[in-house]
Protein backbone atom coordinates (compact mmCIF):
# COMPACT_ATOMS: atom_id res chain seq x y z
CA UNK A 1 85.46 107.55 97.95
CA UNK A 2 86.35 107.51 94.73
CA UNK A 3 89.63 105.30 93.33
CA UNK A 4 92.12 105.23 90.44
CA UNK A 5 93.79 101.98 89.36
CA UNK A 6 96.98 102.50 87.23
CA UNK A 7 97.16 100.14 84.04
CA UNK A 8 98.83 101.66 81.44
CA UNK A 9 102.16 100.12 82.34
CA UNK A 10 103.59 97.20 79.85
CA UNK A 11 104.45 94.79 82.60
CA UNK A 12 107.90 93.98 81.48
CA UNK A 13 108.87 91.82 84.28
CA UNK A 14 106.18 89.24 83.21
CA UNK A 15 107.21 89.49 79.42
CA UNK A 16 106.61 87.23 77.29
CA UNK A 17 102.96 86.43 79.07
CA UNK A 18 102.18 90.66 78.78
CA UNK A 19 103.15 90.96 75.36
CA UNK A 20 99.43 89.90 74.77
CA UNK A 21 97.65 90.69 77.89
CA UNK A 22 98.13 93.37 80.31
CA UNK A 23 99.52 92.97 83.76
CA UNK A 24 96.35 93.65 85.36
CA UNK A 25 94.34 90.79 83.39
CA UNK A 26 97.36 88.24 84.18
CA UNK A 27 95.46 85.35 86.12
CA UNK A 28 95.42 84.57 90.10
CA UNK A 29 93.42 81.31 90.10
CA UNK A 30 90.24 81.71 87.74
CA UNK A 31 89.87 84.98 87.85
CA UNK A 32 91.99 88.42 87.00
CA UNK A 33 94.35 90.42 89.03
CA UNK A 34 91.91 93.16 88.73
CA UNK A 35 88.76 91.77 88.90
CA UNK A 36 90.04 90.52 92.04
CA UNK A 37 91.19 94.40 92.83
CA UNK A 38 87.43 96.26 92.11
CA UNK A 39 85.97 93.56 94.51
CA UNK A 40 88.60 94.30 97.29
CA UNK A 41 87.91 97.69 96.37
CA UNK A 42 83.84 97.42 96.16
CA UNK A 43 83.58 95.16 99.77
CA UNK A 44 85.25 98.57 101.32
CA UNK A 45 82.73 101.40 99.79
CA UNK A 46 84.13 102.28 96.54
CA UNK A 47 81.04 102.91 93.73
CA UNK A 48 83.89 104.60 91.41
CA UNK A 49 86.44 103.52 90.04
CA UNK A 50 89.01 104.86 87.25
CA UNK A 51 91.09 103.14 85.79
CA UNK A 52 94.13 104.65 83.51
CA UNK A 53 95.10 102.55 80.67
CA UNK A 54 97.54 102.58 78.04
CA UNK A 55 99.48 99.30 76.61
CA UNK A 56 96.71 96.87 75.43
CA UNK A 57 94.04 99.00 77.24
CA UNK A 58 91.15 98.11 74.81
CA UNK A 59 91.31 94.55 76.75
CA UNK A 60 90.98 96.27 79.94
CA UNK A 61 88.05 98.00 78.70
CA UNK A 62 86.42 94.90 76.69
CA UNK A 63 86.45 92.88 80.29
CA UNK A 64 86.00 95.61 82.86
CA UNK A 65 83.23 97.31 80.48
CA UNK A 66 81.30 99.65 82.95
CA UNK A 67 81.56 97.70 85.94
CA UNK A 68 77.78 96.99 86.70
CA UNK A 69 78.95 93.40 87.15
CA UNK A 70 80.49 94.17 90.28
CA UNK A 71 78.18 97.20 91.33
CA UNK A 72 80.81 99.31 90.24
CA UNK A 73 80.67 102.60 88.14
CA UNK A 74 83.67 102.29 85.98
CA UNK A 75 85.03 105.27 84.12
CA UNK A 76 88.65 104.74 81.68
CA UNK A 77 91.57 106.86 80.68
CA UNK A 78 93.56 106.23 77.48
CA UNK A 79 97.40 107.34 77.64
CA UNK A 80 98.78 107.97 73.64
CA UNK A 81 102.61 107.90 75.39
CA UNK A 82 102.93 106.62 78.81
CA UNK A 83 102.98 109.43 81.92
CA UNK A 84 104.14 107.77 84.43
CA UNK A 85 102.21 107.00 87.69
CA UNK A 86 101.49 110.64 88.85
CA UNK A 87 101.50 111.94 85.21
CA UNK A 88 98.28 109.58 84.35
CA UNK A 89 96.33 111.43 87.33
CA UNK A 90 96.81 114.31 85.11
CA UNK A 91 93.98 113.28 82.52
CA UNK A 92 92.13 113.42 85.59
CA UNK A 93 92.11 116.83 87.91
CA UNK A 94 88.50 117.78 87.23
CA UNK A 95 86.95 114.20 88.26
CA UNK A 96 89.41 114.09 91.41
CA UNK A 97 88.12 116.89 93.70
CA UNK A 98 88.26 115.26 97.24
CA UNK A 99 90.21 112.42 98.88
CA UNK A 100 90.86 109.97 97.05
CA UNK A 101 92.32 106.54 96.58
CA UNK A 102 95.53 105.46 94.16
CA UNK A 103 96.59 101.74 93.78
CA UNK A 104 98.96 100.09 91.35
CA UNK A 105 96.59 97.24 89.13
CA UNK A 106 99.17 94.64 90.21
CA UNK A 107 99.01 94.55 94.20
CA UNK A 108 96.62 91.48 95.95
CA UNK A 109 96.36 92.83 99.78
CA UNK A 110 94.14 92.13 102.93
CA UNK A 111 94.42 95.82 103.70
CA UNK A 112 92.18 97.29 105.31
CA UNK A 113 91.03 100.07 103.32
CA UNK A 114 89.22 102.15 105.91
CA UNK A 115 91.96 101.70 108.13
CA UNK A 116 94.31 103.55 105.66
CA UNK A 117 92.12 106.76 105.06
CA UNK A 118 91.01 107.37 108.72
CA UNK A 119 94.48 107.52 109.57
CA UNK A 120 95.12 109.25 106.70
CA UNK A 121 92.25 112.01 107.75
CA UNK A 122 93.18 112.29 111.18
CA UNK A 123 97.15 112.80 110.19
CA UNK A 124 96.47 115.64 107.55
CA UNK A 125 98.77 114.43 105.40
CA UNK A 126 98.59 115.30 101.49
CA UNK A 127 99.76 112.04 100.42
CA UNK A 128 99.48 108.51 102.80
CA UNK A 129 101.70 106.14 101.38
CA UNK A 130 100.75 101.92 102.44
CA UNK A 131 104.31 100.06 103.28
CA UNK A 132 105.25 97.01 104.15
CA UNK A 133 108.51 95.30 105.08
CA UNK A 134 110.57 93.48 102.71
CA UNK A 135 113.65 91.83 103.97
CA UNK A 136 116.01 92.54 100.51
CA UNK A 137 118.92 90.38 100.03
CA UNK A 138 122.35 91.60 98.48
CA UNK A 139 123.49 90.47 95.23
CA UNK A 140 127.16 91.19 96.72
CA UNK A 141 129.05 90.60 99.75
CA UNK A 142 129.84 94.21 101.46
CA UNK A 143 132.93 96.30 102.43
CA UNK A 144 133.05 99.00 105.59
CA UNK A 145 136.03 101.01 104.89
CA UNK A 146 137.85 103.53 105.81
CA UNK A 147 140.92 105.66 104.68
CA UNK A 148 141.36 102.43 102.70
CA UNK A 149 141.66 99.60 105.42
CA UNK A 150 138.53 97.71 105.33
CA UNK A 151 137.21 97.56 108.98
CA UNK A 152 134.12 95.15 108.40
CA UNK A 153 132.66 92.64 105.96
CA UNK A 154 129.12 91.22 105.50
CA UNK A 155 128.83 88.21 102.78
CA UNK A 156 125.23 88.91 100.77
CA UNK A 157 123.44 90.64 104.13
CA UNK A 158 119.93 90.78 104.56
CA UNK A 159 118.75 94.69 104.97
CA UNK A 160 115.11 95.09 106.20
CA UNK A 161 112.94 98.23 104.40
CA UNK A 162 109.59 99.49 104.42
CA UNK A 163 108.43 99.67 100.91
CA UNK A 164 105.64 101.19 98.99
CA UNK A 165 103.15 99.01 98.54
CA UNK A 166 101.66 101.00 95.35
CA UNK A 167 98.51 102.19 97.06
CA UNK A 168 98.19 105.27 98.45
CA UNK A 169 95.37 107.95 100.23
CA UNK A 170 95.82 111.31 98.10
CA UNK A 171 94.77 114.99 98.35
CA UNK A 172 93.69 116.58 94.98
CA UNK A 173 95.61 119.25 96.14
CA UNK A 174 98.81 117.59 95.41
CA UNK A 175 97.30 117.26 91.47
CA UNK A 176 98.67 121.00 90.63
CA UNK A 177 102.10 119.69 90.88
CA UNK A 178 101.51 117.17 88.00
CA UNK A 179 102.98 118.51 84.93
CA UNK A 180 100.69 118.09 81.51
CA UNK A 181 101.73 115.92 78.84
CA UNK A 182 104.89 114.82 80.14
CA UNK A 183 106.21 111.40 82.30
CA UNK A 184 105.72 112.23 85.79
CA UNK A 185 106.49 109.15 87.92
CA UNK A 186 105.71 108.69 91.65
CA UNK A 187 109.93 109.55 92.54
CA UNK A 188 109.36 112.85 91.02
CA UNK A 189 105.96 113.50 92.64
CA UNK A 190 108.05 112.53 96.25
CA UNK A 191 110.89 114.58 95.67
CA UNK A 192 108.54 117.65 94.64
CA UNK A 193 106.65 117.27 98.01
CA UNK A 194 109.34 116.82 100.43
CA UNK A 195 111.47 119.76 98.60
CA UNK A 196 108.13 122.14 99.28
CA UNK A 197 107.89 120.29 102.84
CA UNK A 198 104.12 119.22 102.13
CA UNK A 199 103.35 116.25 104.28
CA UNK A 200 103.69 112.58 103.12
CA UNK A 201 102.92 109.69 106.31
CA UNK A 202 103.58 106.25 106.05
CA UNK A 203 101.03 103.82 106.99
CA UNK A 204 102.45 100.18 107.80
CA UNK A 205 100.42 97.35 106.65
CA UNK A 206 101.88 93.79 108.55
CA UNK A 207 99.73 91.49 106.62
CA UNK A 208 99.38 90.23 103.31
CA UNK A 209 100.75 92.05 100.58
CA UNK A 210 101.77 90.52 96.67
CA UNK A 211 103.34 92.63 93.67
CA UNK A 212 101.85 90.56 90.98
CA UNK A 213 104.77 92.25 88.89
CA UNK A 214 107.08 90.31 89.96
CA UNK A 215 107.19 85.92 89.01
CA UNK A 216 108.35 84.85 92.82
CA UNK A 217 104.87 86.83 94.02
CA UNK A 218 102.57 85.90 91.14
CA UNK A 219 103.07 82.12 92.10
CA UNK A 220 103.05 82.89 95.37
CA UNK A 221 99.52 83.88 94.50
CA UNK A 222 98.23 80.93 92.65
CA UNK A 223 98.11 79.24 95.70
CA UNK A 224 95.48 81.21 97.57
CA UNK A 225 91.99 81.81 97.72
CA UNK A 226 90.83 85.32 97.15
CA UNK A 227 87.20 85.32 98.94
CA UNK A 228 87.66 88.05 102.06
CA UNK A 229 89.60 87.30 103.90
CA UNK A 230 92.42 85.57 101.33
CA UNK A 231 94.01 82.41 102.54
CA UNK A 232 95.97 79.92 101.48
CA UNK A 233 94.54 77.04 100.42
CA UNK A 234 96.77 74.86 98.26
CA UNK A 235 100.52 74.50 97.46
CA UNK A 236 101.61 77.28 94.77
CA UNK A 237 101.34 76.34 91.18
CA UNK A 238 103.88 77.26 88.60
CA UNK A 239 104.05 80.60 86.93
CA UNK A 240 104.09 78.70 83.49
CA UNK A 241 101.16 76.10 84.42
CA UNK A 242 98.82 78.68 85.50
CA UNK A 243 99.36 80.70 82.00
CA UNK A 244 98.64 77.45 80.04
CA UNK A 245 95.47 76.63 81.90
């Protein structure tokens, strides 16, 4: 199966550290997020890989290069003005004609890839989207009214979700809803599918899952080991140690 990793975004929650890399070569340990994605990706079957690029792509490019390293066939995309995370699969309808694989070039998972696409396959869905739950807390405490009389109050409450993990199990059949040339992110591509009533399924993952994006999970990650499958193995370091060493 082939599989796209998006990495043309500008990774503005890890500024100032992506103002000279990207978010996908940001470290985890000794190695890069995504190095540490195309051998995830290579121990479950994948032989190709594309990977979209825009901000600081030529990095991407100069470490990745073909991807005979990791027994990978490595092909690139280059995005002039950034098209969102649908629009990008845009520069590629031609090279995506079957099922197909979509990930974000920030997540660390122990997902089990084949897991994901047989259920997937046997659901006939035209988009599979992995979740997991993320307990979000609220920045304010929170009124129950009505006609004005405030019948219940909850100081900062805790509200469970299921959440997109940023990988997904696609149909090129969706593709043809992808405008060209314009910013097409994943909320428009959701609300275009439910408004046409095309299928979308939601695969819970329970185990590990880490958006690299964001500080709190990057130093969560530092303190792991990312052989298969990834443990912990020592006490996190800091976000600002690990970008000095």
């Amino acid at each position: 199966m082939k599989a796209v990793i998006q990495s043309g975004g500008k990774g503005t929650r890890l500024r100032p550290y992506t103002m000279v890399l990207p978010k996908p070569l940001m470290p985890v340990g000794t190695k890069p997020v995504l190095e540490l994605l195309l051998k995830w990706l290579r121990r479950h079957g994948a032989h190709h890989v594309y990977i979209t690029t825009g901000h600081l792509g030529h990095l991407i490019r100069s470490y990745c290069g073909d991807g005979g390293q990791w027994d990978l066939q490595i092909s690139y995309t280059e995005e002039a003005e950034p098209l969102g995370t649908m629009g990008a699969l845009s520069l590629l309808r031609k090279e995506l004609d079957e099922t197909f694989l979509m990930l974000n070039g920030d997540v660390l998972t122990d997902l089990n890839i084949n897991d994901l696409v047989a259920d997937h396959r046997k659901s006939g869905a035209a988009l599979t989207i992995a979740t997991s739950r993320r307990d979000i807390k609220m920045a304010f405490g929170i009124i129950e009214q009505r006609d004005g009389w405030v019948m219940r109050f909850k100081e900062k409450p805790i509200l469970p979700h299921h959440v997109s993990m940023g990988i997904y199990c696609v149909e090129p059949s969706i593709l043809k809803l992808i405008p060209n040339g314009v910013p097409f992110g994943f909320d428009d591509m959701m609300y275009r599918l439910l408004e046409k009533g095309l299928p979308v399924r939601s695969f819970v993952h329970d185990g590990l899952w880490l958006d690299i994006g964001s500080v709190d999970d990057f130093q969560k990650a530092q303190g792991m080991t990312w052989d298969d499958p990834p443990t912990f193995e020592t006490a996190p370091m800091t976000f600002d140690s690990v970008i000095a060493s």
